[in-house]
Protein backbone atom coordinates (compact mmCIF):
# COMPACT_ATOMS: atom_id res chain seq x y z
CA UNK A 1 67.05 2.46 -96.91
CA UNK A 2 68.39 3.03 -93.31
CA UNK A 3 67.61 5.73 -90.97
CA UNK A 4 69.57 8.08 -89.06
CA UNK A 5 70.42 6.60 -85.74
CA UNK A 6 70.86 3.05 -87.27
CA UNK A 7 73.72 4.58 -89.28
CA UNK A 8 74.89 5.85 -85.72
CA UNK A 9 74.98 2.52 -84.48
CA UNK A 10 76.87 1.24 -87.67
CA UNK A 11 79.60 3.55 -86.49
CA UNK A 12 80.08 2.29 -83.87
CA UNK A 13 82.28 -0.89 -85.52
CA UNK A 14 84.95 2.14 -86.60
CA UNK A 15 87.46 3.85 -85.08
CA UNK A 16 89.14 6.92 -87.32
CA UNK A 17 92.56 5.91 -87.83
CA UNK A 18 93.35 9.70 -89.12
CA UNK A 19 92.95 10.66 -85.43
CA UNK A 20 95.45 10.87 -83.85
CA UNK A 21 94.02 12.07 -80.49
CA UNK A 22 90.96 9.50 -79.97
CA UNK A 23 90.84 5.61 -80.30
CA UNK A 24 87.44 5.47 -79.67
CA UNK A 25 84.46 4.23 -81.99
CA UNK A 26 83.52 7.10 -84.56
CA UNK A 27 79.52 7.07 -82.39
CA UNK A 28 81.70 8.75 -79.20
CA UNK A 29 82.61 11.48 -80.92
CA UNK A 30 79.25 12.34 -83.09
CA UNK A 31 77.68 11.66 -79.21
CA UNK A 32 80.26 14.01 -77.47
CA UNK A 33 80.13 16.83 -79.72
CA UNK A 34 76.25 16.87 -80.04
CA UNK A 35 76.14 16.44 -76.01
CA UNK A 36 78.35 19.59 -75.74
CA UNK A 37 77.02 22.05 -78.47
CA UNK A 38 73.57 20.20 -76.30
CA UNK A 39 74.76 22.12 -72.82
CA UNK A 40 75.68 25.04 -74.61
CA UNK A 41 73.07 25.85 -76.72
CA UNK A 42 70.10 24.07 -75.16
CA UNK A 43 67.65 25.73 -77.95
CA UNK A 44 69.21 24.49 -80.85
CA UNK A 45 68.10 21.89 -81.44
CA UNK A 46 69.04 21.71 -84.61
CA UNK A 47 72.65 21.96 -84.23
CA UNK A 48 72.10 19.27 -81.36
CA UNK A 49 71.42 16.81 -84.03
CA UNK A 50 73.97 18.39 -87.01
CA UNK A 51 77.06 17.80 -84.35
CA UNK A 52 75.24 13.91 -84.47
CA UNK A 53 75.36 13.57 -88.22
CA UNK A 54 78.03 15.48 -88.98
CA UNK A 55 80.77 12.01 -89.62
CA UNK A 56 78.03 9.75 -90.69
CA UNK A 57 79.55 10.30 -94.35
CA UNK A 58 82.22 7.81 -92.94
CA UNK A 59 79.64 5.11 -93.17
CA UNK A 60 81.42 4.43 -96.59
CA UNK A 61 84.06 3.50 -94.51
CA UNK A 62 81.83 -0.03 -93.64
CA UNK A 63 81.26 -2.99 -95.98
CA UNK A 64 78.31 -2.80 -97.00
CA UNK A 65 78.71 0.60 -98.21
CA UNK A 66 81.83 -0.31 -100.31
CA UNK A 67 84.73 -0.54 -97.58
CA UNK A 68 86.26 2.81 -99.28
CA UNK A 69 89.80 3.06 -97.36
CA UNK A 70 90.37 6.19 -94.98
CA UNK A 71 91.99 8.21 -97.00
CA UNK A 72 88.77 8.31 -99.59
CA UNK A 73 86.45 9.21 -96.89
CA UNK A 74 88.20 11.47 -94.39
CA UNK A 75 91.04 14.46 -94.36
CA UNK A 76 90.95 17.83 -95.55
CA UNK A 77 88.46 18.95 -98.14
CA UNK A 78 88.83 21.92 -100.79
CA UNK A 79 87.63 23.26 -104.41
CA UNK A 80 88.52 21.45 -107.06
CA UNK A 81 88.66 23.79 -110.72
CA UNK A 82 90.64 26.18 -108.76
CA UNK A 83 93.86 26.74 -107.83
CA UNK A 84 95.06 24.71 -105.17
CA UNK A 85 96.06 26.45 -101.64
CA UNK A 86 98.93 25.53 -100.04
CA UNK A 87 96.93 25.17 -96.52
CA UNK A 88 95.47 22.25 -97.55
CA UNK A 89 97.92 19.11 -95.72
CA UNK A 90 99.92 17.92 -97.58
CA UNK A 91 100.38 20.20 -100.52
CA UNK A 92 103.25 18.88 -102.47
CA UNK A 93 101.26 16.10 -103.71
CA UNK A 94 99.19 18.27 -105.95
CA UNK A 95 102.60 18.38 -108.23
CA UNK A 96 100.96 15.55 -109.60
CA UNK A 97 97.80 16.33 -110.30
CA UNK A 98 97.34 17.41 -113.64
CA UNK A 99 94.94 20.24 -112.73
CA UNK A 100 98.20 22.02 -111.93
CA UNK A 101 99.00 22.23 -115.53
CA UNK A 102 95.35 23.06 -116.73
CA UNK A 103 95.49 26.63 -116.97
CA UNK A 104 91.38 26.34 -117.08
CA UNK A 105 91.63 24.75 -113.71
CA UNK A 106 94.98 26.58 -111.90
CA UNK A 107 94.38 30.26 -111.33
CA UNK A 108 92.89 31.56 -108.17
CA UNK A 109 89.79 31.38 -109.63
CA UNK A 110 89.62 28.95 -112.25
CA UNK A 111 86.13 28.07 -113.74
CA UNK A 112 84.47 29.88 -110.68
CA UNK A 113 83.79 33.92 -110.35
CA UNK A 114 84.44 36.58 -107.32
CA UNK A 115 82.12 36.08 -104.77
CA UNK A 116 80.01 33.49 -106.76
CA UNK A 117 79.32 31.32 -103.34
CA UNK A 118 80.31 28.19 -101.75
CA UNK A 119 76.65 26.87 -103.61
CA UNK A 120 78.36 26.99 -106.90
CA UNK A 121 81.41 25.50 -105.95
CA UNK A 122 82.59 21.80 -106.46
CA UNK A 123 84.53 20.12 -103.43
CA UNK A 124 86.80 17.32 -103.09
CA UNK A 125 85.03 13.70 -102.67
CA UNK A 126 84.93 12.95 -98.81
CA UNK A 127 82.39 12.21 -95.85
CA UNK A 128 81.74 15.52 -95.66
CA UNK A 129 79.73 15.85 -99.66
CA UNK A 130 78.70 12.19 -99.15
CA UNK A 131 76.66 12.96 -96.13
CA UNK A 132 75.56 16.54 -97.17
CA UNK A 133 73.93 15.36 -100.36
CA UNK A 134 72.67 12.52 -98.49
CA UNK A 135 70.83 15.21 -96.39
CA UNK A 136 69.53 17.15 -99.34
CA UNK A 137 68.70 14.25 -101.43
CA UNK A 138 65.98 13.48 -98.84
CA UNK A 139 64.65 16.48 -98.15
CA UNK A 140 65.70 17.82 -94.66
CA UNK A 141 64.23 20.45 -93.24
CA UNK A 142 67.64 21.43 -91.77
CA UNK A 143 68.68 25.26 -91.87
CA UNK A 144 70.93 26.38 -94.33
CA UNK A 145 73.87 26.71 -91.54
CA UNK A 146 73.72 23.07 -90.87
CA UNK A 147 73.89 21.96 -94.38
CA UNK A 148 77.10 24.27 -94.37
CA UNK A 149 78.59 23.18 -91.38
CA UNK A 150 77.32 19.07 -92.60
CA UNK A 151 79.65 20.46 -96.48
CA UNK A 152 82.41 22.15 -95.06
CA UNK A 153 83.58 20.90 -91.65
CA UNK A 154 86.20 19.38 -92.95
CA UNK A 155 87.58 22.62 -95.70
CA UNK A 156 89.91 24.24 -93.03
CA UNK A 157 91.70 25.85 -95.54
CA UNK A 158 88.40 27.81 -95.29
CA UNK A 159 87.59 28.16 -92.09
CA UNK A 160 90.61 27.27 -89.92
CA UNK A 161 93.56 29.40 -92.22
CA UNK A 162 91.14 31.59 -93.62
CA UNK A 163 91.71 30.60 -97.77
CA UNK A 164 89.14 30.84 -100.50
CA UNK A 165 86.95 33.80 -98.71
CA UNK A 166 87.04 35.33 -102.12
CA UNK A 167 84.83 32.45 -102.84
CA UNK A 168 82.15 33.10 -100.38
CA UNK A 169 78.92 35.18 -100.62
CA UNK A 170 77.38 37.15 -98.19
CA UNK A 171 75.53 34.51 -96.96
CA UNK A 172 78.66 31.86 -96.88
CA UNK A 173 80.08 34.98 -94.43
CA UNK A 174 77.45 34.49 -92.50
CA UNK A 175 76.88 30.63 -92.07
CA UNK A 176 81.15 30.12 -91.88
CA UNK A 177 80.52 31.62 -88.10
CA UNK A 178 78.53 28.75 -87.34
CA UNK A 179 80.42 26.46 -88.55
CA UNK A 180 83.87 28.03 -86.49
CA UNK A 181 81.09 27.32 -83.57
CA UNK A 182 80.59 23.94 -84.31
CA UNK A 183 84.53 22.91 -85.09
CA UNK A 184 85.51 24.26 -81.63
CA UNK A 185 83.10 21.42 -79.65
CA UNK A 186 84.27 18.99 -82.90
CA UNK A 187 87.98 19.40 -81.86
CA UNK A 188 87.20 19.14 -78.07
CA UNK A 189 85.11 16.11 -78.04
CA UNK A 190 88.12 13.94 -78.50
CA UNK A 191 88.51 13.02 -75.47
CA UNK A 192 88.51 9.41 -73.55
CA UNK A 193 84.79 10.01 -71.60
CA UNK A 194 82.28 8.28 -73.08
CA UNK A 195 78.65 8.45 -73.25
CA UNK A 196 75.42 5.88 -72.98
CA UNK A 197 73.82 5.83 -76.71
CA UNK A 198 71.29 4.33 -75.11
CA UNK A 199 70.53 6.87 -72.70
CA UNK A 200 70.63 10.22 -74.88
CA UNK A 201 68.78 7.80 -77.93
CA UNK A 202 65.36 9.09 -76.99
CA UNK A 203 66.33 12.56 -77.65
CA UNK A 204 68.01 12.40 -80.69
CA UNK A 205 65.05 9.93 -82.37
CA UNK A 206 62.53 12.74 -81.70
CA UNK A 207 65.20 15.54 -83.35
CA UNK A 208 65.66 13.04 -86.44
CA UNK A 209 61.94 13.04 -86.83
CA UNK A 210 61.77 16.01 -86.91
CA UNK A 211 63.51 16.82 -89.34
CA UNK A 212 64.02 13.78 -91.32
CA UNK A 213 61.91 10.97 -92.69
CA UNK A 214 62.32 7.97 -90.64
CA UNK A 215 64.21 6.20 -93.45
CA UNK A 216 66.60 7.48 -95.69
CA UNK A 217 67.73 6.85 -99.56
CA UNK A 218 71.98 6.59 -98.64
């Protein structure tokens, strides 16, 4: 059991080494972006604190969450059971993965249906699904767009080139312009300012109880 802004502060030992942009601790960014969307959107609060908890999935990254190596935790994300699109990075290394031989698994839409949603649709293992479920599993009282944007920040074959809409439900549609909100402050917080933690802490505690229990089930 840990909560929310003690995973915060465990982040702040970790520096993403797939960035190529920032070489500050992993808490900077989750702190910049929330500050931003903050300025921008003073009454939503609850995107305030999604920007926050957005990368705390990369808490696998630290040992006592089994020291999983960068490349397990962080990169693109995408379907799996589907064919594979070649907007995810690096796509020539799918030539090995047997899934490209599967003919269950390697049409456009594979085991899923048209329009079936995003809901019904298994994605890649990565910080993104780590911290999502983490968020469901204890019971957030989140809105549906920031368990999206918390799922699929990191599935810019989606969002960024615009792959797999024939995926996405009416209500995906809808959420997937929150989440192009959201990326735009992502991208921009890497940057070399830095914020107190101490100083914004107070605000952030009250969001997380708010709208989770003060200790969570990782």
């Amino acid at each position: 059991m840990m909560g929310i802004w003690e995973c915060c502060e465990n982040l702040n030992e970790f520096v993403d080494q797939n960035d190529p942009v920032s070489e500050q601790p992993l808490i900077q960014h989750l702190l910049k972006t929330a500050e931003a969307l903050r300025k921008d959107f003073p009454d939503l609060d609850w995107l305030h604190l999604t920007a926050l908890i957005h990368g705390l999935g990369k808490v696998m990254l630290h040992p006592s969450f089994g020291g999983e190596p960068p490349w397990a935790v962080v990169g693109d994300t995408f379907p799996v059971g589907c064919a594979f699109s070649e907007s995810i990075v690096y796509p020539k290394y799918f030539a090995a993965n047997p899934d490209v031989k599967n003919e269950n698994f390697s049409t456009k839409l594979g085991l899923y249906t048209e329009n079936c949603g995003l809901d019904n649709v298994t994605m890649s293992w990565g910080h993104d699904e780590y911290m999502y479920l983490v968020a469901k599993g204890n019971n957030t009282t989140l809105p549906p767009a920031a368990l999206f944007i918390l799922r699929f920040h990191s599935f810019y074959a989606l969002h960024y080139a615009g792959k797999y809409d024939y995926l996405m439900n009416d209500e995906d549609k809808e959420m997937l312009k929150w989440l192009r909100v959201f990326n735009k402050y992502g991208l921009c917080s890497k940057n070399n300012m830095t914020i107190n933690p101490e100083e914004v802490k107070p605000y952030y505690i009250s969001l997380i109880h708010k709208y989770f229990p003060a200790q969570l089930r990782w």
